[in-house]
N, C-alpha and C. Protein backbone atom coordinates (compact mmCIF):
# COMPACT_ATOMS: atom_id res chain seq x y z
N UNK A 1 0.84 -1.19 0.00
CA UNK A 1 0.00 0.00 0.00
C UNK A 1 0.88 1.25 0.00
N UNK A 2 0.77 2.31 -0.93
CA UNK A 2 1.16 3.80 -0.39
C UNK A 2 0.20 4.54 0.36
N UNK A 3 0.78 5.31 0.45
CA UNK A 3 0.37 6.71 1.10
C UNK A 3 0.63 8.13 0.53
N UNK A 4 -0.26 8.73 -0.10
CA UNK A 4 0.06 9.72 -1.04
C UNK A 4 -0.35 11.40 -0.52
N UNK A 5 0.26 12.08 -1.19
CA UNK A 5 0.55 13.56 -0.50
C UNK A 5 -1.52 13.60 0.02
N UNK A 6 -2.51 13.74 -0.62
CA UNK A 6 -3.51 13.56 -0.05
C UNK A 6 -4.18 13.05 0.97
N UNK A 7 -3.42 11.77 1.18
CA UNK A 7 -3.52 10.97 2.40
C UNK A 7 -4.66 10.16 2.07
N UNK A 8 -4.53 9.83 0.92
CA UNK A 8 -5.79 8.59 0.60
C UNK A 8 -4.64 7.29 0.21
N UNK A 9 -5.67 6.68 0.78
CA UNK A 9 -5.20 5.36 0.87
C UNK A 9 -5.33 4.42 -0.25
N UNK A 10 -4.12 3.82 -0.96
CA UNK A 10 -4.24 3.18 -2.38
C UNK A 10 -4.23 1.41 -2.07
N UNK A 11 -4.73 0.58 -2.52
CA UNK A 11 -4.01 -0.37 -3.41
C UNK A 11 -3.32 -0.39 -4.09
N UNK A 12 -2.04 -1.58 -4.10
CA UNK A 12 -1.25 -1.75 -5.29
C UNK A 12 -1.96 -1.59 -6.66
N UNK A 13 -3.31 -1.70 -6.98
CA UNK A 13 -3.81 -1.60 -7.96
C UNK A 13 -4.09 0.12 -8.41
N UNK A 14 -4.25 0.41 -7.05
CA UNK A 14 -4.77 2.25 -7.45
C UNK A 14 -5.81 2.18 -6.73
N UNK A 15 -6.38 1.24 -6.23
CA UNK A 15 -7.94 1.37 -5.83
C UNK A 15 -7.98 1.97 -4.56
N UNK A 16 -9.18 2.71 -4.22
CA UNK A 16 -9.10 4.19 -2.81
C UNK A 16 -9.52 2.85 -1.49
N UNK A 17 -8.55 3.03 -0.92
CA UNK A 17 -9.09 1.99 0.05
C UNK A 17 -9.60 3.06 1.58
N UNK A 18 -9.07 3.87 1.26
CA UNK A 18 -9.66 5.09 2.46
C UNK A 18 -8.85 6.22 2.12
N UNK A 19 -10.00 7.56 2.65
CA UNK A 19 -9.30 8.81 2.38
C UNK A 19 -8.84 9.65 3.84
N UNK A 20 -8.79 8.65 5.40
CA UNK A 20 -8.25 8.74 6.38
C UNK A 20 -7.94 8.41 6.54
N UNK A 21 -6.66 8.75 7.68
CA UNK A 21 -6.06 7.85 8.23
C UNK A 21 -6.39 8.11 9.67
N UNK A 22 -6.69 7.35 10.25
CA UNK A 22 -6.39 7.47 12.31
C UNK A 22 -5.36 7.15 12.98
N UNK A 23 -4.49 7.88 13.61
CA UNK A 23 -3.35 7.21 14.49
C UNK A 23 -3.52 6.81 15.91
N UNK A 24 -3.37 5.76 16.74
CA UNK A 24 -3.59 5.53 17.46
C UNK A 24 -2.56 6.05 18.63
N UNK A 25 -0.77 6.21 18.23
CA UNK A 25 -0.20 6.95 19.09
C UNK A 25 0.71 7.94 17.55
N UNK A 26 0.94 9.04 18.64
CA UNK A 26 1.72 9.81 18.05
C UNK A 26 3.12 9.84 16.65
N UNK A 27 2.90 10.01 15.12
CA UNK A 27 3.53 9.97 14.16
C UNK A 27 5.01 10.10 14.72
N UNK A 28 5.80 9.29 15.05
CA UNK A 28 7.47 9.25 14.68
C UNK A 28 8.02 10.55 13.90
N UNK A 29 8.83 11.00 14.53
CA UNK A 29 9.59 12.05 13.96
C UNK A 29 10.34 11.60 12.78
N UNK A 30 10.73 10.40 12.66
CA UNK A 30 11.65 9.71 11.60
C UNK A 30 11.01 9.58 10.18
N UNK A 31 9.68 9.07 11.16
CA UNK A 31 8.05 8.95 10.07
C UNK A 31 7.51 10.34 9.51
N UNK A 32 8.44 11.33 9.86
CA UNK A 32 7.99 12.54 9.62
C UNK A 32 6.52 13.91 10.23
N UNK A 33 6.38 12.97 11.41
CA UNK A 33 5.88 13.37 11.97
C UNK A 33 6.36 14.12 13.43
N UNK A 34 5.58 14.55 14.66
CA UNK A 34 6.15 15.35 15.31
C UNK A 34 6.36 14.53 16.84
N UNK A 35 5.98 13.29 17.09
CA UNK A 35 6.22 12.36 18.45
C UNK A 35 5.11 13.14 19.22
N UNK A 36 4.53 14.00 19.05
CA UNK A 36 3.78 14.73 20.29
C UNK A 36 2.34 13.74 19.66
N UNK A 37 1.19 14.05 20.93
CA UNK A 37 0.00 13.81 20.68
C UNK A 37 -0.73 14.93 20.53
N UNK A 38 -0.01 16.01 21.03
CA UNK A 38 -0.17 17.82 21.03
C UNK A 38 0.25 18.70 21.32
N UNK A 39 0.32 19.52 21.10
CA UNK A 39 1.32 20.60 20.90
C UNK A 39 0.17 22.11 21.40
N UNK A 40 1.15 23.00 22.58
CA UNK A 40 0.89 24.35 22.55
C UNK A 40 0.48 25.18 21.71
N UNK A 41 -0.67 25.36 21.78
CA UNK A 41 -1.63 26.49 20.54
C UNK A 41 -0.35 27.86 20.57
N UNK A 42 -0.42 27.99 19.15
CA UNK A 42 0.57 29.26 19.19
C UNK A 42 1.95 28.82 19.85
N UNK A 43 2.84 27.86 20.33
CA UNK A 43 3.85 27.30 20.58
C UNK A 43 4.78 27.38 19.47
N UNK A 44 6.11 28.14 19.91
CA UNK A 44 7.12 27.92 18.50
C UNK A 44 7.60 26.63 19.02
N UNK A 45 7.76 25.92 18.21
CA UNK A 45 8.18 24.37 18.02
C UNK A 45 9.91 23.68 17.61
N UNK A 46 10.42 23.89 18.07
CA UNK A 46 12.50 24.06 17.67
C UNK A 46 13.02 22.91 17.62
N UNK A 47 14.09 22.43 16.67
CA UNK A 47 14.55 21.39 16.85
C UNK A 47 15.57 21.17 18.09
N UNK A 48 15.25 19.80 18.72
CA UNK A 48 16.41 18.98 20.14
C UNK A 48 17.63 18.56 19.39
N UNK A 49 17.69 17.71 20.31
CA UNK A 49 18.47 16.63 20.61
C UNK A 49 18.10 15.61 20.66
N UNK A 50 19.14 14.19 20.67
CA UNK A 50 18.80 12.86 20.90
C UNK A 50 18.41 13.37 22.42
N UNK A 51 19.08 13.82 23.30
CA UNK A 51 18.74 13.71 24.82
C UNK A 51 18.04 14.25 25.32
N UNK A 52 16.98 15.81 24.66
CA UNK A 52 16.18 16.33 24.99
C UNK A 52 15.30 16.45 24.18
N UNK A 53 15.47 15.65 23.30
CA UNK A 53 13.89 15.14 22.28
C UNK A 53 13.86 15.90 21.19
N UNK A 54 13.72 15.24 19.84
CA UNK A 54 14.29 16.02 18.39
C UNK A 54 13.35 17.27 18.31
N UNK A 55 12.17 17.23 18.90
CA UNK A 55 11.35 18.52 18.77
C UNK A 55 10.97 19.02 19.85
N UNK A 56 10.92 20.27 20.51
CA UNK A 56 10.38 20.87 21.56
C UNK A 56 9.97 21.96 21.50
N UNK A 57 8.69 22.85 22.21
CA UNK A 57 8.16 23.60 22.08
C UNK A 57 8.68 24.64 23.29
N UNK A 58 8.97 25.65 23.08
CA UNK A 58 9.45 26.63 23.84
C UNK A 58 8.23 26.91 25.32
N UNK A 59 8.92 27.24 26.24
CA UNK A 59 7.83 27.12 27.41
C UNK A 59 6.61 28.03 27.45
N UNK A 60 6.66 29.30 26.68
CA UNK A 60 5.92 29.99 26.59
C UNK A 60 5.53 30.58 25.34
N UNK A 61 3.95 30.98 25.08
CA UNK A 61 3.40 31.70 23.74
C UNK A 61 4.11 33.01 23.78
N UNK A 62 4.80 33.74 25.00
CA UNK A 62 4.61 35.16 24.92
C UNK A 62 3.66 36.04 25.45
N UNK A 63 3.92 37.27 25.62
CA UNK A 63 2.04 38.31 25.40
C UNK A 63 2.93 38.88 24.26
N UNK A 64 2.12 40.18 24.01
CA UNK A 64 1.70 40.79 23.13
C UNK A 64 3.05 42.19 23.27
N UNK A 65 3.45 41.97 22.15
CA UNK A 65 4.84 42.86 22.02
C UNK A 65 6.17 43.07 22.40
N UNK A 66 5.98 41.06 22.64
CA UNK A 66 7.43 40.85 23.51
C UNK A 66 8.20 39.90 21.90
N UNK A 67 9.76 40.16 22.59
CA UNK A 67 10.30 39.25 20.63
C UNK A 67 10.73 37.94 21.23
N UNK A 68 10.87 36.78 19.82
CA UNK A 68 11.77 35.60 19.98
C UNK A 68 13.37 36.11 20.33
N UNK A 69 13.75 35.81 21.29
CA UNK A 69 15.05 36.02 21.67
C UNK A 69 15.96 34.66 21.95
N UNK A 70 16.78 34.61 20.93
CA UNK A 70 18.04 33.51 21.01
C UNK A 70 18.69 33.09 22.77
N UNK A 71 19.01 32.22 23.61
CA UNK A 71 20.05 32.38 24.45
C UNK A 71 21.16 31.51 23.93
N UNK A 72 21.17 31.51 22.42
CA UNK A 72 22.96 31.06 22.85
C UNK A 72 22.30 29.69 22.18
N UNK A 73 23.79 28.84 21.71
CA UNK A 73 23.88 27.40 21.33
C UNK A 73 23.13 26.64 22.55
N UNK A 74 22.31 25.94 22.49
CA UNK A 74 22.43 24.42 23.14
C UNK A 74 20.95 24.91 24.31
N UNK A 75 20.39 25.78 23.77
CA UNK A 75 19.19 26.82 24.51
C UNK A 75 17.80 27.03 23.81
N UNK A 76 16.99 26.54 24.11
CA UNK A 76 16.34 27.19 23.60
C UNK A 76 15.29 28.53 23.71
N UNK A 77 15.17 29.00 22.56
CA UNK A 77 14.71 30.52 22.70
C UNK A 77 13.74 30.44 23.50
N UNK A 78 13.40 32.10 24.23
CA UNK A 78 12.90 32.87 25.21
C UNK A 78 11.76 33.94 24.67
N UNK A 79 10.36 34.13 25.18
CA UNK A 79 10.10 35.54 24.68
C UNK A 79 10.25 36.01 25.40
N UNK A 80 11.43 37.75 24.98
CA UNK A 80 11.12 38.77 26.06
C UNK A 80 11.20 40.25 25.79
N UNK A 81 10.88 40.74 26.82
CA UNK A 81 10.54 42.48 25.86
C UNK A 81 11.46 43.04 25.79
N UNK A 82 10.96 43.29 24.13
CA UNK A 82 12.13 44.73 23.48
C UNK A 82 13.19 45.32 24.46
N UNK A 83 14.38 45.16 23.76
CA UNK A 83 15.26 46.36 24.67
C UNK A 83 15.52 47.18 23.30
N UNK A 84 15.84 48.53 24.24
CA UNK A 84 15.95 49.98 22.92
C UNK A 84 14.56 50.57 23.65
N UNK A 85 14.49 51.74 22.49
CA UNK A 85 13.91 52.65 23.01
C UNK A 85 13.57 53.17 24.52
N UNK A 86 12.82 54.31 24.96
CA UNK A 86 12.67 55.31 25.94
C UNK A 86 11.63 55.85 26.13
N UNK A 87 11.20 55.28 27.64
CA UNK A 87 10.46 55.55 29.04
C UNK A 87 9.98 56.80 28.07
N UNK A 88 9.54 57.47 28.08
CA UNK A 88 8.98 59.02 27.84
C UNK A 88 8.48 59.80 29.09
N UNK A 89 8.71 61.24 29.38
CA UNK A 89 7.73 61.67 30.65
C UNK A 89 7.80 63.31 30.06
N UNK A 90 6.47 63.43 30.50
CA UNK A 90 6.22 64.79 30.70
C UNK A 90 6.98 65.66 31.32
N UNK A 91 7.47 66.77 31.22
CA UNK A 91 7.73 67.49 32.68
C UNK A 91 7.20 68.82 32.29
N UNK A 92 6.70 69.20 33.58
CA UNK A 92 6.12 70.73 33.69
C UNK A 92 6.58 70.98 34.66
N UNK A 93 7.86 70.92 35.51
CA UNK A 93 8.22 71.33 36.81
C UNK A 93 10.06 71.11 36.78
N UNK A 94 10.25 72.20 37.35
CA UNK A 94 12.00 72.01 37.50
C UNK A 94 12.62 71.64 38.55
N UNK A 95 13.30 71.30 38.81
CA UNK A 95 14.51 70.63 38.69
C UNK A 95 14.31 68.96 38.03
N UNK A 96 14.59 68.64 36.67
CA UNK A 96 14.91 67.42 36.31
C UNK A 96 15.82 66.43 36.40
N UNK A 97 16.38 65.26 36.99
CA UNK A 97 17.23 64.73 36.79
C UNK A 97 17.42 63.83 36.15
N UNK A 98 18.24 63.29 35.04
CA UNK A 98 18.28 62.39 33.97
C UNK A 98 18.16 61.05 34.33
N UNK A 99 17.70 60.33 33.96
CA UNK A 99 17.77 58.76 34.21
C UNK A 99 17.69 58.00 32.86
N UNK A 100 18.59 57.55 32.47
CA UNK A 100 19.20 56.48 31.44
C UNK A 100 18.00 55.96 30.77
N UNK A 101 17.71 55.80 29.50
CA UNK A 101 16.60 54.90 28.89
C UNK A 101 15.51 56.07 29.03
N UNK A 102 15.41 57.45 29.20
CA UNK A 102 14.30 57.83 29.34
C UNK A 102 14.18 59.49 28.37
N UNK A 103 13.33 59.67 28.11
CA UNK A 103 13.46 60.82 27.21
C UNK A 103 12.46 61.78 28.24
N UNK A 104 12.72 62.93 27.81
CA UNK A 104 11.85 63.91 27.98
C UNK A 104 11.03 65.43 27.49
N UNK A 105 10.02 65.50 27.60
CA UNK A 105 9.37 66.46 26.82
C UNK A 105 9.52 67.62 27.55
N UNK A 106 10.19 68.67 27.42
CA UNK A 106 10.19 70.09 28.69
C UNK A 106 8.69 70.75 28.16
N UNK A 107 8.19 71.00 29.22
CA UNK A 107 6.65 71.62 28.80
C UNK A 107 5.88 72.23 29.92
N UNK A 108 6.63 73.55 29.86
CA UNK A 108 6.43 74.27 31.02
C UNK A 108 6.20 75.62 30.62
N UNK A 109 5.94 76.39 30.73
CA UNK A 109 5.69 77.96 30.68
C UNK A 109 7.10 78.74 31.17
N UNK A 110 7.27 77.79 32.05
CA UNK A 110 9.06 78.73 32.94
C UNK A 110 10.34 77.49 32.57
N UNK A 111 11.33 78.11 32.51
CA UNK A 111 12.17 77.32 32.00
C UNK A 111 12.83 75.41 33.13
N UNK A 112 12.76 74.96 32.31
CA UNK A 112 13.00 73.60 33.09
C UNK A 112 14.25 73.33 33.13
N UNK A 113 14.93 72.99 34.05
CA UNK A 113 16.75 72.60 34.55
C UNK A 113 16.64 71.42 34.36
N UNK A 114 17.31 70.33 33.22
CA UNK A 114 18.00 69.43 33.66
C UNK A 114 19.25 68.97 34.37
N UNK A 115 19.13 67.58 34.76
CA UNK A 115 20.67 67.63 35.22
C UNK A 115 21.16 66.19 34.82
N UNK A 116 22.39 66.17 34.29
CA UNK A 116 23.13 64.83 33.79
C UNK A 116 23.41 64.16 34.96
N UNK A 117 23.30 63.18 34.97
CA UNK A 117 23.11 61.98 36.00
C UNK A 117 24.39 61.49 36.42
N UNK A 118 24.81 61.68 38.16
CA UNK A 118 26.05 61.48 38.32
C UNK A 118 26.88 60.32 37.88
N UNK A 119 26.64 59.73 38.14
CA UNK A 119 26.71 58.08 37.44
C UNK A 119 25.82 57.49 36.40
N UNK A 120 26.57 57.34 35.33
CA UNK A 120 26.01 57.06 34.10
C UNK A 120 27.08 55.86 33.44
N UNK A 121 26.37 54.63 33.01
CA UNK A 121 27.30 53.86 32.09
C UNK A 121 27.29 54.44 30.56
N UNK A 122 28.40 53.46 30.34
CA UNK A 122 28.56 53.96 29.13
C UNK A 122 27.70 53.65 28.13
N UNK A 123 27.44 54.56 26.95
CA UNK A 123 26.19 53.91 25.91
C UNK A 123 24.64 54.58 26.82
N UNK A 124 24.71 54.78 27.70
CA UNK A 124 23.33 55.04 28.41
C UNK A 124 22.51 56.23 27.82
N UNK A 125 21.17 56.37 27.25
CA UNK A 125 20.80 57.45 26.43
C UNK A 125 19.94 57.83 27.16
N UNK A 126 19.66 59.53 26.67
CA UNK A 126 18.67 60.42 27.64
C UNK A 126 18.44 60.79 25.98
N UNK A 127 17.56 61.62 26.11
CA UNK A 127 16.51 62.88 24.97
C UNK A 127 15.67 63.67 25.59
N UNK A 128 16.07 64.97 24.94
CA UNK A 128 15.27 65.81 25.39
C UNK A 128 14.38 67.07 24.50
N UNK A 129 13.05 66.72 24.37
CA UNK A 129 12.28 67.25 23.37
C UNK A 129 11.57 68.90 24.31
N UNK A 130 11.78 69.75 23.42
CA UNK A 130 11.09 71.42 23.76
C UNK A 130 9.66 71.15 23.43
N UNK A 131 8.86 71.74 24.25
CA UNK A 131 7.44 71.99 23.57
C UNK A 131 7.12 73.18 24.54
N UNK A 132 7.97 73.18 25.52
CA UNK A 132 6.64 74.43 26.74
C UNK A 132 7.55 75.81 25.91
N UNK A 133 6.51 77.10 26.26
CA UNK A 133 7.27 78.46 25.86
C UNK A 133 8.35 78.65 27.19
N UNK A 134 8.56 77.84 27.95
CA UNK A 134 9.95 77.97 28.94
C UNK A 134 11.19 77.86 28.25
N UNK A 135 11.16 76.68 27.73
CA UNK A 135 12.41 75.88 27.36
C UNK A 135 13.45 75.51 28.39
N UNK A 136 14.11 75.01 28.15
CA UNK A 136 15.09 73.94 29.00
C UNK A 136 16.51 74.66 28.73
N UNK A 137 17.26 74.01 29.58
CA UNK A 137 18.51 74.00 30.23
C UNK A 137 19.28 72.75 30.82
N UNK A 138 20.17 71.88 30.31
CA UNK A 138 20.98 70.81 30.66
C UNK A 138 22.09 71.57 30.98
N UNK A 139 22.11 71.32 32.46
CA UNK A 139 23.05 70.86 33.47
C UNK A 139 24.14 70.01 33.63
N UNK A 140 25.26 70.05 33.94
CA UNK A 140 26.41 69.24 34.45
C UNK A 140 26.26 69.00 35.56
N UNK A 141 27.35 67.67 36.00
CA UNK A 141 27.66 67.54 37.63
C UNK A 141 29.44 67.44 37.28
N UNK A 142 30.00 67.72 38.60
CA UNK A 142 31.62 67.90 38.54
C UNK A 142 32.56 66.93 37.62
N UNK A 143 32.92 67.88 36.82
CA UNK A 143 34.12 66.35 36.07
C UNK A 143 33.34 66.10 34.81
N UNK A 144 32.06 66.41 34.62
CA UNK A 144 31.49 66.32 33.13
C UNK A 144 31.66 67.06 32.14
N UNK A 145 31.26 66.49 31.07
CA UNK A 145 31.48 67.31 30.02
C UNK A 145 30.54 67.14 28.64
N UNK A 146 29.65 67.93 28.14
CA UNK A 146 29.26 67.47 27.04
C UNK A 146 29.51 68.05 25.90
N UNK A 147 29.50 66.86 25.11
CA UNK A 147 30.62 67.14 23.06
C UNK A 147 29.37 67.28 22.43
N UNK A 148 29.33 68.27 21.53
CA UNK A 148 28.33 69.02 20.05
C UNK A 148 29.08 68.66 19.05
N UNK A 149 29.53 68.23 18.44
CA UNK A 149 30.53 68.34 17.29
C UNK A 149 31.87 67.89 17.60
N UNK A 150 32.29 69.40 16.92
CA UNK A 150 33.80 70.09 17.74
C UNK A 150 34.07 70.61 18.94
N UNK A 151 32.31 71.11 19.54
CA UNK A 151 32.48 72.14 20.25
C UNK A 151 32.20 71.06 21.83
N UNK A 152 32.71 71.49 22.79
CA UNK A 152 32.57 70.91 24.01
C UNK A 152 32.13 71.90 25.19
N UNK A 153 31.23 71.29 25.80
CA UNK A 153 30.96 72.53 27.11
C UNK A 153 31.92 72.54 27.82
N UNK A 154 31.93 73.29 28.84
CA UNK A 154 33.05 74.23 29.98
C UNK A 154 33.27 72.61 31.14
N UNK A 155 33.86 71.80 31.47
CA UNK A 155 34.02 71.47 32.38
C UNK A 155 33.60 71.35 33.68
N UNK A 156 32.86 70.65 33.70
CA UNK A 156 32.49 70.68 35.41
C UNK A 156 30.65 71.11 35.27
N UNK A 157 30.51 71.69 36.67
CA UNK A 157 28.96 72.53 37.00
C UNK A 157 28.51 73.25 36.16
N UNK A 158 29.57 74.24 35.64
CA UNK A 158 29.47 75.67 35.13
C UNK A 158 28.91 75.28 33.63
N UNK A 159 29.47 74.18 33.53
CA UNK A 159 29.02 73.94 31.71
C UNK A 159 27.50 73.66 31.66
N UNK A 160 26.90 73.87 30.12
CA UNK A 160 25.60 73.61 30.59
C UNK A 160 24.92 73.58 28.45
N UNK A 161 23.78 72.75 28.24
CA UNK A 161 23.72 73.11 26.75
C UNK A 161 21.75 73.60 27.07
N UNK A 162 21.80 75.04 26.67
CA UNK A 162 20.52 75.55 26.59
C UNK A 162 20.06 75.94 24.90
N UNK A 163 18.68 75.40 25.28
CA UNK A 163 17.65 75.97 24.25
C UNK A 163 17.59 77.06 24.03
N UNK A 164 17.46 77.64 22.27
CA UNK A 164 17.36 78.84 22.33
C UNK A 164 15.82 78.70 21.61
N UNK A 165 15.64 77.92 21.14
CA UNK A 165 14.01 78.15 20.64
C UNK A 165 12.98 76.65 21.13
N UNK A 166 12.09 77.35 21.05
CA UNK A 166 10.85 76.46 22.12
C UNK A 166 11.10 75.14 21.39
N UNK A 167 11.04 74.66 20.57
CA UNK A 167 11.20 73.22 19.87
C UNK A 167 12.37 72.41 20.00
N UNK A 168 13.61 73.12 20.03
CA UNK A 168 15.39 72.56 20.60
C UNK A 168 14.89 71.25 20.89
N UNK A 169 15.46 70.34 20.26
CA UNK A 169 15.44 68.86 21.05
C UNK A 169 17.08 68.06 20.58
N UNK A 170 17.38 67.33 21.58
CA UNK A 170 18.84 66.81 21.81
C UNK A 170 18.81 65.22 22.15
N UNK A 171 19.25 64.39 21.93
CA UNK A 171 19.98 62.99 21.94
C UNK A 171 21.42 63.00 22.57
N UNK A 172 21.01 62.39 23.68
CA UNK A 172 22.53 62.87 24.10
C UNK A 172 23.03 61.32 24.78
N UNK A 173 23.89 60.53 24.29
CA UNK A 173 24.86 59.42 24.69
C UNK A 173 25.81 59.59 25.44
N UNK A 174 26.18 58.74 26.92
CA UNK A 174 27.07 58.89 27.46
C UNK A 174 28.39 58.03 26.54
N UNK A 175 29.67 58.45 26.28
CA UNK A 175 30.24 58.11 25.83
C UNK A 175 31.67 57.77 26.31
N UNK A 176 31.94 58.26 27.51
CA UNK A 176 33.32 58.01 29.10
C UNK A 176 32.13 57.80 30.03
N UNK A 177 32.22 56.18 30.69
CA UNK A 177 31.41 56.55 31.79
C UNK A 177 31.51 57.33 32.85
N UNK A 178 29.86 58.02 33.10
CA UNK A 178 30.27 59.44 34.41
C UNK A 178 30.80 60.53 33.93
N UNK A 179 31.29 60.65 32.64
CA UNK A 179 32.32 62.20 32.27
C UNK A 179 32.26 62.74 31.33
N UNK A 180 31.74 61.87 30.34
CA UNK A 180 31.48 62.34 28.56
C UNK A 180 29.99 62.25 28.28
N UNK A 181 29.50 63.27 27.48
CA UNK A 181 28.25 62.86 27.32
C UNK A 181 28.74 63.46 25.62
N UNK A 182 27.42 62.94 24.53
CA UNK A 182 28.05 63.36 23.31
C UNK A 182 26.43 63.57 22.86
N UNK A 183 26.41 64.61 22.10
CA UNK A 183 25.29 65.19 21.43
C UNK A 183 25.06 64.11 20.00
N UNK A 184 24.53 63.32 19.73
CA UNK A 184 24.27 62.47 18.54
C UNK A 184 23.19 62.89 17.39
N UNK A 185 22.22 63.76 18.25
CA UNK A 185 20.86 64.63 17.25
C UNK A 185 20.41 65.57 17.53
N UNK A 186 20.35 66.41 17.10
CA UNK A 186 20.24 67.92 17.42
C UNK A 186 19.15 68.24 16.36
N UNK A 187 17.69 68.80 16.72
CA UNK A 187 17.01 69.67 16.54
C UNK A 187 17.13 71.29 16.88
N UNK A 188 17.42 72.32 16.31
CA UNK A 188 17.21 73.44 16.52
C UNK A 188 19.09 74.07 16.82
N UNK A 189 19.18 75.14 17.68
CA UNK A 189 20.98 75.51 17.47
C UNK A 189 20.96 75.70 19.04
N UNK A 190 20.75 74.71 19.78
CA UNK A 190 20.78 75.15 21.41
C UNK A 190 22.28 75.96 21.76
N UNK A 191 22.94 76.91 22.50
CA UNK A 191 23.94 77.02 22.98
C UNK A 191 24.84 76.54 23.94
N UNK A 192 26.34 76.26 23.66
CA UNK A 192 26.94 74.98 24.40
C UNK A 192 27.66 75.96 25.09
N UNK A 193 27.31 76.15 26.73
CA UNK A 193 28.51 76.72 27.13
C UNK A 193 29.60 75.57 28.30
């Protein structure tokens, strides 16, 4: 007897001897099938091992806006949420202090103070978007410094990069941890002192 891509059942002659089949235990992986009797709705399904079974289904579906993430040879994948992008927050009130991964909208009527975050790793990103008629002001702490270009602010407290028009928005990467910060996107011509 074959068995043909339809799954009807032949005689050596051709004749339909059935157009089902029923399995009583689970299709052989060898047999081209999957060894399970069932499988996790929505389950990504990965190839094993002889020792942890040629097919396995990852422990979890996920929720909703988390990615397939690799761990490495001999692992199988994880869902988990996005890394990148930035926290967002309002501010209508001054004194700001920066915190890594987070952007911010200045949106105040009176001008808003940021301040660069004493301890910062390296790679760690802030943003900072104008919308209030205040506008903003980034702040140093001792020993910092932030790079525009060519141009670098003053060293230390005293340095500082202000908005000159209500829209000014900045991307700013720490680039020495704790001491360098580097301007990467610049909306508008803020002043670096």
């Amino acid at each position: 007897m074959l068995i043909q891509d339809s799954l009807a059942l032949l005689d050596n002659s051709g004749n339909l001897i059935a157009n089902s089949l029923t399995l009583t235990v689970p299709l052989s992986i060898s047999d081209g099938g999957t060894g399970n009797a069932t499988l996790t709705p929505y389950a990504v399904t990965c190839g094993g091992t002889t020792s942890t079974s040629p097919l396995q289904s990852i422990a979890s579906v996920g929720a909703s806006g988390q990615i397939l993430t690799s761990n490495g040879a001999g692992n199988l994948p994880t869902f988990q949420n996005a890394i990148g992008g930035l926290t967002w927050n309002n501010v209508t009130s001054s004194p700001q202090a920066l915190v890594a991964s987070n952007g911010y909208v200045a949106n105040a009527v009176g001008l808003i103070i940021f301040t660069l975050p004493a301890t910062a790793a390296f790679g760690a990103e802030y943003e900072i978007i104008g919308k209030g008629n205040g506008m903003w002001r980034l702040n140093q702490n001792a020993g910092q410094q932030i790079v525009f270009g060519i141009s670098n602010t003053t060293l230390g407290v005293t340095g500082s990069v202000v908005a000159t028009n209500k829209k000014d928005c900045v991307r700013i990467i720490c680039t020495d941890a704790n001491v360098e910060f580097t301007i990467t996107n610049c909306v508008g011509n803020p002043t670096i002192n």
